[in-house]
C-alpha atoms as a PDB file:
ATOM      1  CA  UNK A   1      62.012  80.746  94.340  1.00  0.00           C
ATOM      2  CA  UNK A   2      64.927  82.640  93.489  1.00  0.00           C
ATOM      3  CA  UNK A   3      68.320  81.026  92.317  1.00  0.00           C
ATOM      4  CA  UNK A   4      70.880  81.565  95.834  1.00  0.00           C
ATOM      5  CA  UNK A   5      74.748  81.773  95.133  1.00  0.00           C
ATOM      6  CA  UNK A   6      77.054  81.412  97.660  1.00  0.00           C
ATOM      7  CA  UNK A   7      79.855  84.067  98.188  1.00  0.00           C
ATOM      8  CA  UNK A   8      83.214  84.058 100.046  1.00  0.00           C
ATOM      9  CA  UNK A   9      83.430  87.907 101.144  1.00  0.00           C
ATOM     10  CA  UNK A  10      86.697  89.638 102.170  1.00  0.00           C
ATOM     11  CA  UNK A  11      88.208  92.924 101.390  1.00  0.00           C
ATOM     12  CA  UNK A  12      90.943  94.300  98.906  1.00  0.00           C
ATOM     13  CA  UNK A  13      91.441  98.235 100.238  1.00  0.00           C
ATOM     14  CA  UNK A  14      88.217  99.399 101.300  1.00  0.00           C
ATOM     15  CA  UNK A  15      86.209  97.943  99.165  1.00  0.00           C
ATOM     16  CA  UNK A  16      84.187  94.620  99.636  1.00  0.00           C
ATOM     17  CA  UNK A  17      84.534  91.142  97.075  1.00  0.00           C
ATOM     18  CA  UNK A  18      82.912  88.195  96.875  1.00  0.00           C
ATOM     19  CA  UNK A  19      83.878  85.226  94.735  1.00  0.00           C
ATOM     20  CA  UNK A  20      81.729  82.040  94.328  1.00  0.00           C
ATOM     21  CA  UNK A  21      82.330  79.702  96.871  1.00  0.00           C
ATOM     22  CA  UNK A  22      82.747  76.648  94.833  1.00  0.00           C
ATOM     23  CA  UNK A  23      85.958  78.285  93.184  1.00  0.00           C
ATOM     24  CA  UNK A  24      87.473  78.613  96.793  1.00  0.00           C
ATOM     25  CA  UNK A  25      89.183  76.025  98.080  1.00  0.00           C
ATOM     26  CA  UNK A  26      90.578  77.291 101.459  1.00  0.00           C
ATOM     27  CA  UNK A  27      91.529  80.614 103.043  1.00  0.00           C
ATOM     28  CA  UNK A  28      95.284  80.446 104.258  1.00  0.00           C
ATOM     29  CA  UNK A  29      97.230  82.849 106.720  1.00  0.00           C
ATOM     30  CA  UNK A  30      99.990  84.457 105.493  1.00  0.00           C
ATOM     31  CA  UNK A  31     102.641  82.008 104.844  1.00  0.00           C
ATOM     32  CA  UNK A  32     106.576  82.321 103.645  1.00  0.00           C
ATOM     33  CA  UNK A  33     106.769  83.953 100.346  1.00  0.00           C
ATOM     34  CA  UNK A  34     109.052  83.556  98.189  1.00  0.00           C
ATOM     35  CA  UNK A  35     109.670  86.138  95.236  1.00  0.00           C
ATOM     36  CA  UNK A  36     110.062  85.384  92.056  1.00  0.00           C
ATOM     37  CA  UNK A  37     112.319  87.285  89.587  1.00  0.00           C
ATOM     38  CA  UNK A  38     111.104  88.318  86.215  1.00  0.00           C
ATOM     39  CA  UNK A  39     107.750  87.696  87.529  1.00  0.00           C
ATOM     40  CA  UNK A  40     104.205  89.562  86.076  1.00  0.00           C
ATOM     41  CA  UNK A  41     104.482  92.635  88.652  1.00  0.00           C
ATOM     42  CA  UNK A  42     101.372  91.233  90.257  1.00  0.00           C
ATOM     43  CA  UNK A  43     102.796  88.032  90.938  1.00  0.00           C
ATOM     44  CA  UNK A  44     103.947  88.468  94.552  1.00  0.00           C
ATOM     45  CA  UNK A  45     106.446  84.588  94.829  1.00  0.00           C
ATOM     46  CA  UNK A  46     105.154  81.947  95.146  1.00  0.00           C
ATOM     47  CA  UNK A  47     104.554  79.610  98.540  1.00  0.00           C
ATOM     48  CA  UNK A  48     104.373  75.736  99.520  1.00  0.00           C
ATOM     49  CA  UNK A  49     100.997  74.585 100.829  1.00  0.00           C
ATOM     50  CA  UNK A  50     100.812  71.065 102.051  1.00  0.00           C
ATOM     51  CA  UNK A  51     103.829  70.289  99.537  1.00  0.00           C
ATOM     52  CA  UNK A  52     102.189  72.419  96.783  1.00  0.00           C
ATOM     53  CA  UNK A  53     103.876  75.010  95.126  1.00  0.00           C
ATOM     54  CA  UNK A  54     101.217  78.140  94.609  1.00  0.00           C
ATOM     55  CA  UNK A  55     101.748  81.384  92.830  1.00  0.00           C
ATOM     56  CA  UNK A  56     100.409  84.041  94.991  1.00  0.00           C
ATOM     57  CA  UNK A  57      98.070  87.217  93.382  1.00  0.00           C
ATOM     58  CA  UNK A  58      98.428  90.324  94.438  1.00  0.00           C
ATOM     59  CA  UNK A  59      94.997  92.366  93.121  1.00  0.00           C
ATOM     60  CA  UNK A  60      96.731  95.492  95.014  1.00  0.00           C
ATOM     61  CA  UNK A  61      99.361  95.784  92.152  1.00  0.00           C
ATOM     62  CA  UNK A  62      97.284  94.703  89.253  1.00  0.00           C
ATOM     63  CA  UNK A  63      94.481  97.129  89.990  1.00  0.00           C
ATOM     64  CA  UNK A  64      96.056  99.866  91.822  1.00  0.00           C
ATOM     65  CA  UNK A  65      93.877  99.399  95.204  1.00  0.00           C
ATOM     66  CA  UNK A  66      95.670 100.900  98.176  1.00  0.00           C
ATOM     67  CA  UNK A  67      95.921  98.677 101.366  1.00  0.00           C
ATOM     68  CA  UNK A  68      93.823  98.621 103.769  1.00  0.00           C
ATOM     69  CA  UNK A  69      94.803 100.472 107.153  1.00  0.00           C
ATOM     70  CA  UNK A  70      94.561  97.521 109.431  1.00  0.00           C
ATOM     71  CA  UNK A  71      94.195  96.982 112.952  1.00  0.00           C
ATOM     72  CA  UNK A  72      95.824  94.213 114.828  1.00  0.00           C
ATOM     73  CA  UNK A  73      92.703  92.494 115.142  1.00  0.00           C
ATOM     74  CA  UNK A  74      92.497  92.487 110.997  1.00  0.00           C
ATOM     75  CA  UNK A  75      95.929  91.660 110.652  1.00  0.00           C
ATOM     76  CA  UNK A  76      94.421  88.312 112.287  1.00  0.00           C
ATOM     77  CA  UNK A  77      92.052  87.831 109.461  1.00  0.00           C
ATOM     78  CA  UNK A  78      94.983  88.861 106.290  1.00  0.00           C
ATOM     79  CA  UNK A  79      95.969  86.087 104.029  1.00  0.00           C
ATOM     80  CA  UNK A  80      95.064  84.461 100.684  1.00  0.00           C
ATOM     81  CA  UNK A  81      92.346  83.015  99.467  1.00  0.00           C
ATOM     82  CA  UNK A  82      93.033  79.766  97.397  1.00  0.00           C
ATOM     83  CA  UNK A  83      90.731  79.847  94.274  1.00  0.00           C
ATOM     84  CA  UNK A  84      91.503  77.801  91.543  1.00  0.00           C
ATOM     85  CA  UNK A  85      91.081  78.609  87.871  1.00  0.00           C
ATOM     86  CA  UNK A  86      91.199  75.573  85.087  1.00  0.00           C
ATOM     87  CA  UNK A  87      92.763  73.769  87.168  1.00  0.00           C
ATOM     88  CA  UNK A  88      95.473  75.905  88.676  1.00  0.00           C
ATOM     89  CA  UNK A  89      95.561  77.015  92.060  1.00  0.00           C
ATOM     90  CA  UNK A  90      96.229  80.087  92.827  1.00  0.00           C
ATOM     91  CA  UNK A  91      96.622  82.726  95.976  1.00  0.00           C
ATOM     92  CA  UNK A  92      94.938  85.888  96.602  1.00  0.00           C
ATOM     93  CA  UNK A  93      96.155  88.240  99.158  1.00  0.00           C
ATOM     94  CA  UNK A  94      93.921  89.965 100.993  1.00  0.00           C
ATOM     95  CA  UNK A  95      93.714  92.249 103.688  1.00  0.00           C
ATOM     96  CA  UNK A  96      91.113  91.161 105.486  1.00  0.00           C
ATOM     97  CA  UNK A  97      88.392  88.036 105.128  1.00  0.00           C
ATOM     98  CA  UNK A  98      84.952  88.921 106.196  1.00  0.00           C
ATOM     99  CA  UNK A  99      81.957  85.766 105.813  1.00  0.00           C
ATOM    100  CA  UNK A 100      80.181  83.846 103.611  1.00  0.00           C
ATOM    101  CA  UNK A 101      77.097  85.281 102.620  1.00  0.00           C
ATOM    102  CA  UNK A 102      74.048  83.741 100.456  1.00  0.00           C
ATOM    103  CA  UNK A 103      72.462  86.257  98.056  1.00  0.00           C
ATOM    104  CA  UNK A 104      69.968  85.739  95.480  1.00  0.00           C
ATOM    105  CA  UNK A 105      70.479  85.808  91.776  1.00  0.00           C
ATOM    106  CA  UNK A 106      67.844  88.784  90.802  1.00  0.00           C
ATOM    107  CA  UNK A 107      70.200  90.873  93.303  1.00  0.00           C
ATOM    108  CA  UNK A 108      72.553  90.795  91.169  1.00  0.00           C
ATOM    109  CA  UNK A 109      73.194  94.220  88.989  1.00  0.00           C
ATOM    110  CA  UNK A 110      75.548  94.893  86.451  1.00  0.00           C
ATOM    111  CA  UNK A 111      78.790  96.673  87.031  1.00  0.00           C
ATOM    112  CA  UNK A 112      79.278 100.146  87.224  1.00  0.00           C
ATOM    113  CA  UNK A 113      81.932 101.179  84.250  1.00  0.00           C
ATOM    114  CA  UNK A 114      84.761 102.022  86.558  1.00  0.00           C
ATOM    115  CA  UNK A 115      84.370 100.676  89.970  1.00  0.00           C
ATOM    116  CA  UNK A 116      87.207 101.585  91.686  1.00  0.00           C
ATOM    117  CA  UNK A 117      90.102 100.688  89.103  1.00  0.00           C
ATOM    118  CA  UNK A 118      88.908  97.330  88.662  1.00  0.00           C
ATOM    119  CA  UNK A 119      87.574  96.978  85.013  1.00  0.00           C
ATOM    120  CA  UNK A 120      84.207  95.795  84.345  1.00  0.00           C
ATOM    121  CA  UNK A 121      85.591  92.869  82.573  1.00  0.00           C
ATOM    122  CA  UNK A 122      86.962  91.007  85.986  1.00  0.00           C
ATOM    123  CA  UNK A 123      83.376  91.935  87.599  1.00  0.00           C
ATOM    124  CA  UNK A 124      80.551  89.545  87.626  1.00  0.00           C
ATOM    125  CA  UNK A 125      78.188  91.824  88.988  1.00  0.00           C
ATOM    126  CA  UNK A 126      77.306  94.179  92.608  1.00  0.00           C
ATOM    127  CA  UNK A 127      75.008  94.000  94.680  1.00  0.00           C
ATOM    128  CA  UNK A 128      74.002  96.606  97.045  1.00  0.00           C
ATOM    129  CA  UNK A 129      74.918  95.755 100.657  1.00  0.00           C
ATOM    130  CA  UNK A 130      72.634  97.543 103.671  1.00  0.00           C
ATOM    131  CA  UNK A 131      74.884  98.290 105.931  1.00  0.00           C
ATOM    132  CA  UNK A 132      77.128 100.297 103.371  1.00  0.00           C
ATOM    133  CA  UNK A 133      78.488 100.133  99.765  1.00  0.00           C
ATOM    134  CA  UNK A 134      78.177  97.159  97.283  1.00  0.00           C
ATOM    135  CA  UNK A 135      79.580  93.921  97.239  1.00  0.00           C
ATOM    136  CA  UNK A 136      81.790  93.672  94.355  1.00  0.00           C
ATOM    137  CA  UNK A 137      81.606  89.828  92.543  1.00  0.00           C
ATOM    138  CA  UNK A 138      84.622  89.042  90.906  1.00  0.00           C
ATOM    139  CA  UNK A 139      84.845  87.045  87.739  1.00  0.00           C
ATOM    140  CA  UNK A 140      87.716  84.722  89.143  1.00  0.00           C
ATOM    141  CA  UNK A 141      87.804  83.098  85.301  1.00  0.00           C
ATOM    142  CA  UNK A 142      88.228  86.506  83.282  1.00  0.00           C
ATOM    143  CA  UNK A 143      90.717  88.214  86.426  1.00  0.00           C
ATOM    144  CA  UNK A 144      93.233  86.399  84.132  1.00  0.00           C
ATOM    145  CA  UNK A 145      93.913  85.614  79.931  1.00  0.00           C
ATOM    146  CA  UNK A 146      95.292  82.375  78.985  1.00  0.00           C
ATOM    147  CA  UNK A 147      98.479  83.510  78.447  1.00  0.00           C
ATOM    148  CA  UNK A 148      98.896  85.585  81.799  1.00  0.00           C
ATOM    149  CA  UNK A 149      97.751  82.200  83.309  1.00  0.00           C
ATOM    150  CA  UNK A 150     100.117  79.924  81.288  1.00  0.00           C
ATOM    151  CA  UNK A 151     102.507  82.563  82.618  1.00  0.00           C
ATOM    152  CA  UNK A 152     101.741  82.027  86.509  1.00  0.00           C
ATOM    153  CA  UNK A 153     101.392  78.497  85.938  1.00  0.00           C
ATOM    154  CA  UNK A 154     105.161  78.484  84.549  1.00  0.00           C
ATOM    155  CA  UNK A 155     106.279  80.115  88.015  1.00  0.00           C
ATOM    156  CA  UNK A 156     105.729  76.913  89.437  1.00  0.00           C
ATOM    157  CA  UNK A 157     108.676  74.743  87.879  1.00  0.00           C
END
């Protein structure tokens, strides 16, 4: 039988993600930002969660995505997702969440070379969707180098 992952889907622009479910803790609405100066550009502030401070991602910036044009009813389902990387929590705006799907493995093909500004480098793999398009898979561990994320986790203090 073929290996089954787990993806948390939701969309950045137009274009569909997924990112392993056991690397997302919770998804959040939109909460009270607060900036950050002298932050990485992509760095958006930084918010409390349950008395947690949690630097908040903004893939938009860092890959150049334009927003998604959003109806009310999306605007219900913005906010971040909560992933964490060694350790460190961190929050992911996006513009809309969408479901948690279970693919298998062997469905998994390599990335394109240039899928939509994203490098291939932050891209685990696609797989082809029926209805329309891929599903991207984002390499939550490589979206960041250790020193970006000693960076963000600095933010914090």
């Amino acid at each position: 039988m073929a290996e089954q992952r787990q993806l948390v889907t939701f969309y950045i622009g137009e274009e569909l993600y997924g990112v392993n479910i056991m690397d997302v803790k919770e998804i959040v609405r939109v909460q009270d930002v607060r900036s950050i100066p002298n932050a990485p550009n992509y760095v958006e502030g930084i918010f409390n969660l349950r008395s947690e401070i949690i630097p908040i991602i903004n893939l938009h910036k860092r890959f150049h995505i334009k927003k998604m044009a959003m109806s009310e009813e999306d605007e219900l389902l913005s906010g971040f997702v909560i992933i964490e990387i060694d350790g460190e929590k961190l929050a992911v705006i996006i513009d809309k969440v969408s479901r948690v799907v279970t693919i298998n493995k062997d469905d998994i093909q390599p990335p394109p070379q240039m899928l939509s500004g994203i490098g291939a480098e932050y891209i685990e793999g696609v797989v082809r969707q029926k209805e329309k398009g891929y599903l991207i898979i984002l390499d939550i561990h490589n979206l960041f180098n250790p020193k970006e994320l000693q960076k963000i986790s600095e933010l914090r203090k």
